[in-house]
C-alpha atoms as a PDB file:
ATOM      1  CA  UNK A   1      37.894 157.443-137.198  1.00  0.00           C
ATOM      2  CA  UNK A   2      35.726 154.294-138.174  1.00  0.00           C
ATOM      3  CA  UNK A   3      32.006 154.674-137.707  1.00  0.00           C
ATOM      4  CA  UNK A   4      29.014 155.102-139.592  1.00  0.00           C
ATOM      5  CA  UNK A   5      29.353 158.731-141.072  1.00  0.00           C
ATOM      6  CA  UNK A   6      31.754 160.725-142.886  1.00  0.00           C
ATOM      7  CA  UNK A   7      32.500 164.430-142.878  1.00  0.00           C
ATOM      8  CA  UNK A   8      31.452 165.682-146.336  1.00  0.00           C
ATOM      9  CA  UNK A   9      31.175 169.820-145.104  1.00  0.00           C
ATOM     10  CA  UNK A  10      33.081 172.114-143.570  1.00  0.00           C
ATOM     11  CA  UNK A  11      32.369 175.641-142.728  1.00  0.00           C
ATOM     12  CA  UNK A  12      35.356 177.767-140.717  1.00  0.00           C
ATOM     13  CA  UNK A  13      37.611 175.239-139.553  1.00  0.00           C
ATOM     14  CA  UNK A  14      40.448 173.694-141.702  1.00  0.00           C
ATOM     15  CA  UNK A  15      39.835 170.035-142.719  1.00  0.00           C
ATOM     16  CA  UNK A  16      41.978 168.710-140.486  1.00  0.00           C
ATOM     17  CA  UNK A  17      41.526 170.675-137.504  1.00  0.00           C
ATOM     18  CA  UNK A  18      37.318 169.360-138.137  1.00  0.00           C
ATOM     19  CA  UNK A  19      38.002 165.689-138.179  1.00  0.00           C
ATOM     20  CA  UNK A  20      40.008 166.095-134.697  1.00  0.00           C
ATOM     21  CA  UNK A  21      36.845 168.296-133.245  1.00  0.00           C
ATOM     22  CA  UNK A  22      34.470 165.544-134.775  1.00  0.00           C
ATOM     23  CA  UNK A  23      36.527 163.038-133.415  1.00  0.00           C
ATOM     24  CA  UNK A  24      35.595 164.631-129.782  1.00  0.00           C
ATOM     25  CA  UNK A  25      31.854 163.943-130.242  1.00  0.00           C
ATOM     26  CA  UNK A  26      30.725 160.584-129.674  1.00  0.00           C
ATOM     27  CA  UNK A  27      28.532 158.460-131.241  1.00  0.00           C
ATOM     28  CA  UNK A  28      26.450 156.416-128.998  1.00  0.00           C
ATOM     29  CA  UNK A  29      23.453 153.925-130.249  1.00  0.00           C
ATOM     30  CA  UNK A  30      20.276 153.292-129.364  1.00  0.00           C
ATOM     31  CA  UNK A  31      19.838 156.544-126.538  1.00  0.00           C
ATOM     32  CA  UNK A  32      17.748 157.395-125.785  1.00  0.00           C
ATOM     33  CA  UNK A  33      15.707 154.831-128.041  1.00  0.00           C
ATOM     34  CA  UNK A  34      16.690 152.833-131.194  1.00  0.00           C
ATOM     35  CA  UNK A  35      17.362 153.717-134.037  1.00  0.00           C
ATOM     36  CA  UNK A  36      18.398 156.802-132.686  1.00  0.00           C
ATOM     37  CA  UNK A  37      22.434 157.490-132.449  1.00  0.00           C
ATOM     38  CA  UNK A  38      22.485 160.280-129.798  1.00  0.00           C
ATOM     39  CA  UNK A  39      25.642 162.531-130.737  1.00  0.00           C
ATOM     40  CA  UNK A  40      27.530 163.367-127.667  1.00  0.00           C
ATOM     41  CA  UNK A  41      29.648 166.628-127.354  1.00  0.00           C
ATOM     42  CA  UNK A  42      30.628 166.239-123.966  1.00  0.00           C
ATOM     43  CA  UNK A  43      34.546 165.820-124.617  1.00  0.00           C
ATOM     44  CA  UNK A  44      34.569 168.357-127.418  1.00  0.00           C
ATOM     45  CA  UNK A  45      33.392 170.673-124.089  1.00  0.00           C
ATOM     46  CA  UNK A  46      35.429 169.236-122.389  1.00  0.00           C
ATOM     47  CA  UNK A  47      38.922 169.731-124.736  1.00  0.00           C
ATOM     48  CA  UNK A  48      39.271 173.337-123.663  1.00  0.00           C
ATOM     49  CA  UNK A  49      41.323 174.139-127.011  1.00  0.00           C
ATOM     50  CA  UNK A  50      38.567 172.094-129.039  1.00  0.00           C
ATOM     51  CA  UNK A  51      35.749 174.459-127.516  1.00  0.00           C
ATOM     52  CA  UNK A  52      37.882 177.702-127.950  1.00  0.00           C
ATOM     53  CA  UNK A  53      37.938 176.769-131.759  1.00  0.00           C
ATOM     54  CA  UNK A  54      34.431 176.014-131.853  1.00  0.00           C
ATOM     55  CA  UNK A  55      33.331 179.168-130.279  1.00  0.00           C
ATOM     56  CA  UNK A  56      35.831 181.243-132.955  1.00  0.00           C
ATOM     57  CA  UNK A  57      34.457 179.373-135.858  1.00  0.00           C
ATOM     58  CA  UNK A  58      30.839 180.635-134.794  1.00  0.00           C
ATOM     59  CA  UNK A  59      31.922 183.930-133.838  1.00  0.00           C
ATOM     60  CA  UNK A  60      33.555 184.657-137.313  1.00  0.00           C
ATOM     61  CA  UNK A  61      29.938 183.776-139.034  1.00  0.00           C
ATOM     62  CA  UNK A  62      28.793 186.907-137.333  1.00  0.00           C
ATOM     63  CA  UNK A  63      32.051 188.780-138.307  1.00  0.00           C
ATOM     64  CA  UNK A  64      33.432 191.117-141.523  1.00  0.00           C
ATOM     65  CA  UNK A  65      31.604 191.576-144.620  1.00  0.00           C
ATOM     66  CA  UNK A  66      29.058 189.351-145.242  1.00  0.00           C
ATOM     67  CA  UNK A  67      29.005 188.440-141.954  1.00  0.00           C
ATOM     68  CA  UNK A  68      25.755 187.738-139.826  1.00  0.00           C
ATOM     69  CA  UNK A  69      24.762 190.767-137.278  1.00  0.00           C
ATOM     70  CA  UNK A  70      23.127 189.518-134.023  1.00  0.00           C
ATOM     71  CA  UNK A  71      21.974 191.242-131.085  1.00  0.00           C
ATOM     72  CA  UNK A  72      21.385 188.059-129.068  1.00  0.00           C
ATOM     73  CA  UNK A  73      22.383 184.851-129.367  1.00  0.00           C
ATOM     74  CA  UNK A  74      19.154 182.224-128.434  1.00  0.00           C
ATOM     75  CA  UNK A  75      20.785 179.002-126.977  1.00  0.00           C
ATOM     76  CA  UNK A  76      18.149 175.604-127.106  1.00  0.00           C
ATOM     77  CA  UNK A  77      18.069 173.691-123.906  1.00  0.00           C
ATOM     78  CA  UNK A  78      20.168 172.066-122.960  1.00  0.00           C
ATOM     79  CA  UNK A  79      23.493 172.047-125.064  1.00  0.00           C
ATOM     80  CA  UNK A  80      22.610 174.999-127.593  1.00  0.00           C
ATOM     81  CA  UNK A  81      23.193 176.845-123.491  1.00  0.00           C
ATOM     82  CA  UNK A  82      26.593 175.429-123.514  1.00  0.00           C
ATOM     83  CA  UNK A  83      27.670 176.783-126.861  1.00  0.00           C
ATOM     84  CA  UNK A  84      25.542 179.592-127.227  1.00  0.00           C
ATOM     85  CA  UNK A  85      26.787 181.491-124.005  1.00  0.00           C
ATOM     86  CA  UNK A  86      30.270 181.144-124.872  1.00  0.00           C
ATOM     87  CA  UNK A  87      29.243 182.722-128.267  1.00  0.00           C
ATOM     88  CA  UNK A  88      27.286 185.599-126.803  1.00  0.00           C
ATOM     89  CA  UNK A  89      30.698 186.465-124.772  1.00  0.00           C
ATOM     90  CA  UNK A  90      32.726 186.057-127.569  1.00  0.00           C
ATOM     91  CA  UNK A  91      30.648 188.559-129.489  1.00  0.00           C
ATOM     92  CA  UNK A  92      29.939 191.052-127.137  1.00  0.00           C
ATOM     93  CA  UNK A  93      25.775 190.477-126.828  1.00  0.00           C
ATOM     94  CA  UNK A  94      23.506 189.202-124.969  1.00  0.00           C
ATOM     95  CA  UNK A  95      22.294 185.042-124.101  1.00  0.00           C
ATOM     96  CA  UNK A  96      18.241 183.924-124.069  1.00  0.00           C
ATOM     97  CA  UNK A  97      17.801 180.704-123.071  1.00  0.00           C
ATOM     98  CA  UNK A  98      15.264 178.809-124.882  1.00  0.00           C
ATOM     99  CA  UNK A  99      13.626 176.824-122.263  1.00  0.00           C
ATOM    100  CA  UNK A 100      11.671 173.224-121.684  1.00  0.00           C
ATOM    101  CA  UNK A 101       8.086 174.034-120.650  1.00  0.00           C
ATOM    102  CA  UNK A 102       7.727 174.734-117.424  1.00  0.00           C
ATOM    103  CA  UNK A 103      11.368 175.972-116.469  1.00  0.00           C
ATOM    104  CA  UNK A 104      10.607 179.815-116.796  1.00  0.00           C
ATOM    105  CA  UNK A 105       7.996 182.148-114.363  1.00  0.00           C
ATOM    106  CA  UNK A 106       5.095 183.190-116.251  1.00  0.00           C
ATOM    107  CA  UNK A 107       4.307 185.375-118.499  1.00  0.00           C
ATOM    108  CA  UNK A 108       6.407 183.084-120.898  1.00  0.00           C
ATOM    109  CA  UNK A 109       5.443 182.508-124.968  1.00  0.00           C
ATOM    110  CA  UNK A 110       5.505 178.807-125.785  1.00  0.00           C
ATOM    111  CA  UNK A 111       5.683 176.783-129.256  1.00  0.00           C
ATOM    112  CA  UNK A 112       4.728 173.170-129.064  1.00  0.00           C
ATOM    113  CA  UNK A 113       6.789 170.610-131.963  1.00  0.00           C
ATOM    114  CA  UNK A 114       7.099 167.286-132.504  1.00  0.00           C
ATOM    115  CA  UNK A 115      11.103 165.370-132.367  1.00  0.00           C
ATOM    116  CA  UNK A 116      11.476 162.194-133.798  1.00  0.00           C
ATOM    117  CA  UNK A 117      10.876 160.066-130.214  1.00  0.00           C
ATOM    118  CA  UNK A 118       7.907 162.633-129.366  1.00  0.00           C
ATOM    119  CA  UNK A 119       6.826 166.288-128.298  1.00  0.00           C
ATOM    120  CA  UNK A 120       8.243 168.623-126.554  1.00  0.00           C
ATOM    121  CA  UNK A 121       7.725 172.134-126.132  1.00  0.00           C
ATOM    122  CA  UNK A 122      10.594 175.574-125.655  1.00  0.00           C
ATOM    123  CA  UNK A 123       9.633 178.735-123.795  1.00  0.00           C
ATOM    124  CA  UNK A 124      10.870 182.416-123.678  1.00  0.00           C
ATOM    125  CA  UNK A 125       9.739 184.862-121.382  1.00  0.00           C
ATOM    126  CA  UNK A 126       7.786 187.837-122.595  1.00  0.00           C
ATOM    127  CA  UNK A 127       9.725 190.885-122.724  1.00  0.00           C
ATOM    128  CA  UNK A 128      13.227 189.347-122.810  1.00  0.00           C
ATOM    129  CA  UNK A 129      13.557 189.881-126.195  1.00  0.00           C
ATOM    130  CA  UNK A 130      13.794 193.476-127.227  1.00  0.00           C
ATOM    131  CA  UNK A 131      10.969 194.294-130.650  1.00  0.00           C
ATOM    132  CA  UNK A 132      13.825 193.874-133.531  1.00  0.00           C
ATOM    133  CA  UNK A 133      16.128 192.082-132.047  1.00  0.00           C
ATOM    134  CA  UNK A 134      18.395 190.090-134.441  1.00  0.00           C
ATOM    135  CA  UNK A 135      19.142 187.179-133.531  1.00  0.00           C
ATOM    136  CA  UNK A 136      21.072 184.266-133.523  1.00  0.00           C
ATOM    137  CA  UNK A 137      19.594 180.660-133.281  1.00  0.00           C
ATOM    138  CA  UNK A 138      22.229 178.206-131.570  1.00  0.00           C
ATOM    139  CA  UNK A 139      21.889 174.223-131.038  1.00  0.00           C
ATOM    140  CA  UNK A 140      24.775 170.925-131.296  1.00  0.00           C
ATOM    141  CA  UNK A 141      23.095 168.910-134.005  1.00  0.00           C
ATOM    142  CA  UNK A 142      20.706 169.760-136.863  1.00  0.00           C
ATOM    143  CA  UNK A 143      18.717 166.381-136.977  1.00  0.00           C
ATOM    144  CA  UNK A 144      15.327 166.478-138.335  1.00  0.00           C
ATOM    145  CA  UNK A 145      15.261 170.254-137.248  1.00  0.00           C
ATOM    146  CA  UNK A 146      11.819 169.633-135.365  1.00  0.00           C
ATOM    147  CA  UNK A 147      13.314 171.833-132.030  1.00  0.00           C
ATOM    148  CA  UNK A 148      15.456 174.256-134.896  1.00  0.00           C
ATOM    149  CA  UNK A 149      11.562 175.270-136.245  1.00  0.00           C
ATOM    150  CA  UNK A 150      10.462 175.466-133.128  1.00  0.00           C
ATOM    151  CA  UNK A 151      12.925 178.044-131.727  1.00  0.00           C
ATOM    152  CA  UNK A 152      12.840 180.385-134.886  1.00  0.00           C
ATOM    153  CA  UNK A 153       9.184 180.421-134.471  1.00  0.00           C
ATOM    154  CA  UNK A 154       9.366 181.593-130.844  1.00  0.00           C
ATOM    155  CA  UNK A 155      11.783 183.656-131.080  1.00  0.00           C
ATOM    156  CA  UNK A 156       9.740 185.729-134.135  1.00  0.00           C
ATOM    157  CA  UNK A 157       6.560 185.332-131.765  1.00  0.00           C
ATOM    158  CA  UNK A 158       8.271 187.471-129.058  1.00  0.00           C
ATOM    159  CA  UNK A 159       9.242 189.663-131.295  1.00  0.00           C
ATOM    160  CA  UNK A 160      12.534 188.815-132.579  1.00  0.00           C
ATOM    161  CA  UNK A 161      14.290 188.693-135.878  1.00  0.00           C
ATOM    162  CA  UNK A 162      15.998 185.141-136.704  1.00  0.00           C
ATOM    163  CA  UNK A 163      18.780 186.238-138.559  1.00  0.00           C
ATOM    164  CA  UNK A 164      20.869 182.550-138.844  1.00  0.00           C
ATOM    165  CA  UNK A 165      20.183 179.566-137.171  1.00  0.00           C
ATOM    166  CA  UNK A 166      24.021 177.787-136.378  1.00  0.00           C
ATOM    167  CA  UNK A 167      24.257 174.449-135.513  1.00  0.00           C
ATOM    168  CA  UNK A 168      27.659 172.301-134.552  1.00  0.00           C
ATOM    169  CA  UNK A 169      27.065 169.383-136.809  1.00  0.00           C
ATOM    170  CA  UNK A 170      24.534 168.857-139.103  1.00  0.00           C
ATOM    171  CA  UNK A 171      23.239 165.386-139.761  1.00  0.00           C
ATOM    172  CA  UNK A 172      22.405 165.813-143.475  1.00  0.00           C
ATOM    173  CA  UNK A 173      19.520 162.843-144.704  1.00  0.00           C
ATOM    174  CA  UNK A 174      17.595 163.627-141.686  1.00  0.00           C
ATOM    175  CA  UNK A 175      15.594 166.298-143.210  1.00  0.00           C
ATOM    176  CA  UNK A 176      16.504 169.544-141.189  1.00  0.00           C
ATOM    177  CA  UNK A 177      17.611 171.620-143.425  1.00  0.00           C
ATOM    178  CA  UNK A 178      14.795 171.331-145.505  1.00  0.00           C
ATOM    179  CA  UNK A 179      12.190 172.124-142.577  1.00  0.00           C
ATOM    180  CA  UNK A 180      13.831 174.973-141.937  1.00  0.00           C
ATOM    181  CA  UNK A 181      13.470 176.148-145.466  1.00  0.00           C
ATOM    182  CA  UNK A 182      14.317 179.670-146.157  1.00  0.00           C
ATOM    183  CA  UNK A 183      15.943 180.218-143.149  1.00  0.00           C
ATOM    184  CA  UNK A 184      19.923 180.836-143.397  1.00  0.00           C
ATOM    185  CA  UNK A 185      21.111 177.477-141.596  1.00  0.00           C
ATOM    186  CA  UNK A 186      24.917 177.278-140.767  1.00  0.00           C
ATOM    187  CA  UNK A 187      26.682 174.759-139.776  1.00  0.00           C
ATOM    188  CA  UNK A 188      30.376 174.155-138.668  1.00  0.00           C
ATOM    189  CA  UNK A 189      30.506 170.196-139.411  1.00  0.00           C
ATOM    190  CA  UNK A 190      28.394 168.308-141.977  1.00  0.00           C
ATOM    191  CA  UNK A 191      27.650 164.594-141.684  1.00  0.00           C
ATOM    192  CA  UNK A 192      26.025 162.039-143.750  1.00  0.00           C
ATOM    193  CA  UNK A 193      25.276 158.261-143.818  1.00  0.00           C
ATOM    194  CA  UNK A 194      28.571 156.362-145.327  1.00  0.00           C
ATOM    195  CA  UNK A 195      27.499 154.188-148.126  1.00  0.00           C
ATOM    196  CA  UNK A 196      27.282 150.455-147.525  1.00  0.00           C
ATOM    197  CA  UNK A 197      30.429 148.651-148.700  1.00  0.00           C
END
């Protein structure tokens, strides 16, 4: 596959059986602004054996010795609800959605961040989260990890414990991994800027 990034990381999937499931997600320019290059898994949901591998690779980061144990798994809107439920089932616990602002009834506890074309802000409703909970953080792409930081910290506020945060493809250069600094971040496919030839 020719485009601007190459797969340096992989965590659970074989090296071969990665480059076909990055090969799903497409790359596509300038959306919603430039310089932005919006990663879109839409056909890697849409490959049902693609998604099936996706959802065993995070499923066996919560499994064995060593292994993370959740309680919950906490999907970010929109697509960490698309891979996140699918996770929950596969492990046997529960889904929270972490919502835009203004998507849930009240009472709701909300955490305001910044992304890299603005703000934004993710809700939970009070007393959806059980006190102790441990729980799993789910999104597609770790990019500058503005919404990742964002998510951990509501889910702690309402109680929770933030176990791992697990991410599809991470977009390393962009900075997220460092802002969510000691936090456990894991991540099925790793990216990074090609160098210039």
């Amino acid at each position: 596959m020719q485009d601007d990034i190459s797969l340096v990381a992989l965590s659970g999937l074989g090296p071969e059986r990665a480059a076909e499931i990055r090969a799903l997600i497409c790359d596509v320019p300038g959306y919603p602004h430039e310089p932005i290059i919006f990663r879109d898994i839409t056909p890697m949901l849409a490959d049902g054996a693609a998604l099936a591998d996706v959802v065993e690779a995070f499923a066996r980061l919560c499994e064995g010795e060593g292994g993370h144990t959740v309680d919950v798994v906490a999907g970010m809107e929109a697509r960490g609800f698309l891979l996140g439920a699918p996770i929950a089932t596969r492990l046997g616990v529960g889904f929270l959605p972490l919502r835009k602002a203004g998507k849930l009834p009240p009472p709701v506890e909300r955490v305001d961040y910044e992304l890299e074309y603005g703000h934004a802000a993710i809700e939970l409703r009070k007393g959806t989260l059980p006190a102790g909970a441990r729980v799993l953080v789910v999104d597609d792409v770790l990019a500058t990890g503005g919404t990742a930081a964002a998510a951990a910290e509501l889910v702690e506020r309402c109680g929770g414990v933030v176990v791992a945060t697990a991410f599809l493809l991470e977009l390393a250069g962009l900075g997220g991994r460092e802002r969510l600094e000691g936090r456990v971040v894991e991540t099925l496919l790793r990216v990074e800027d090609r160098p210039a030839s």
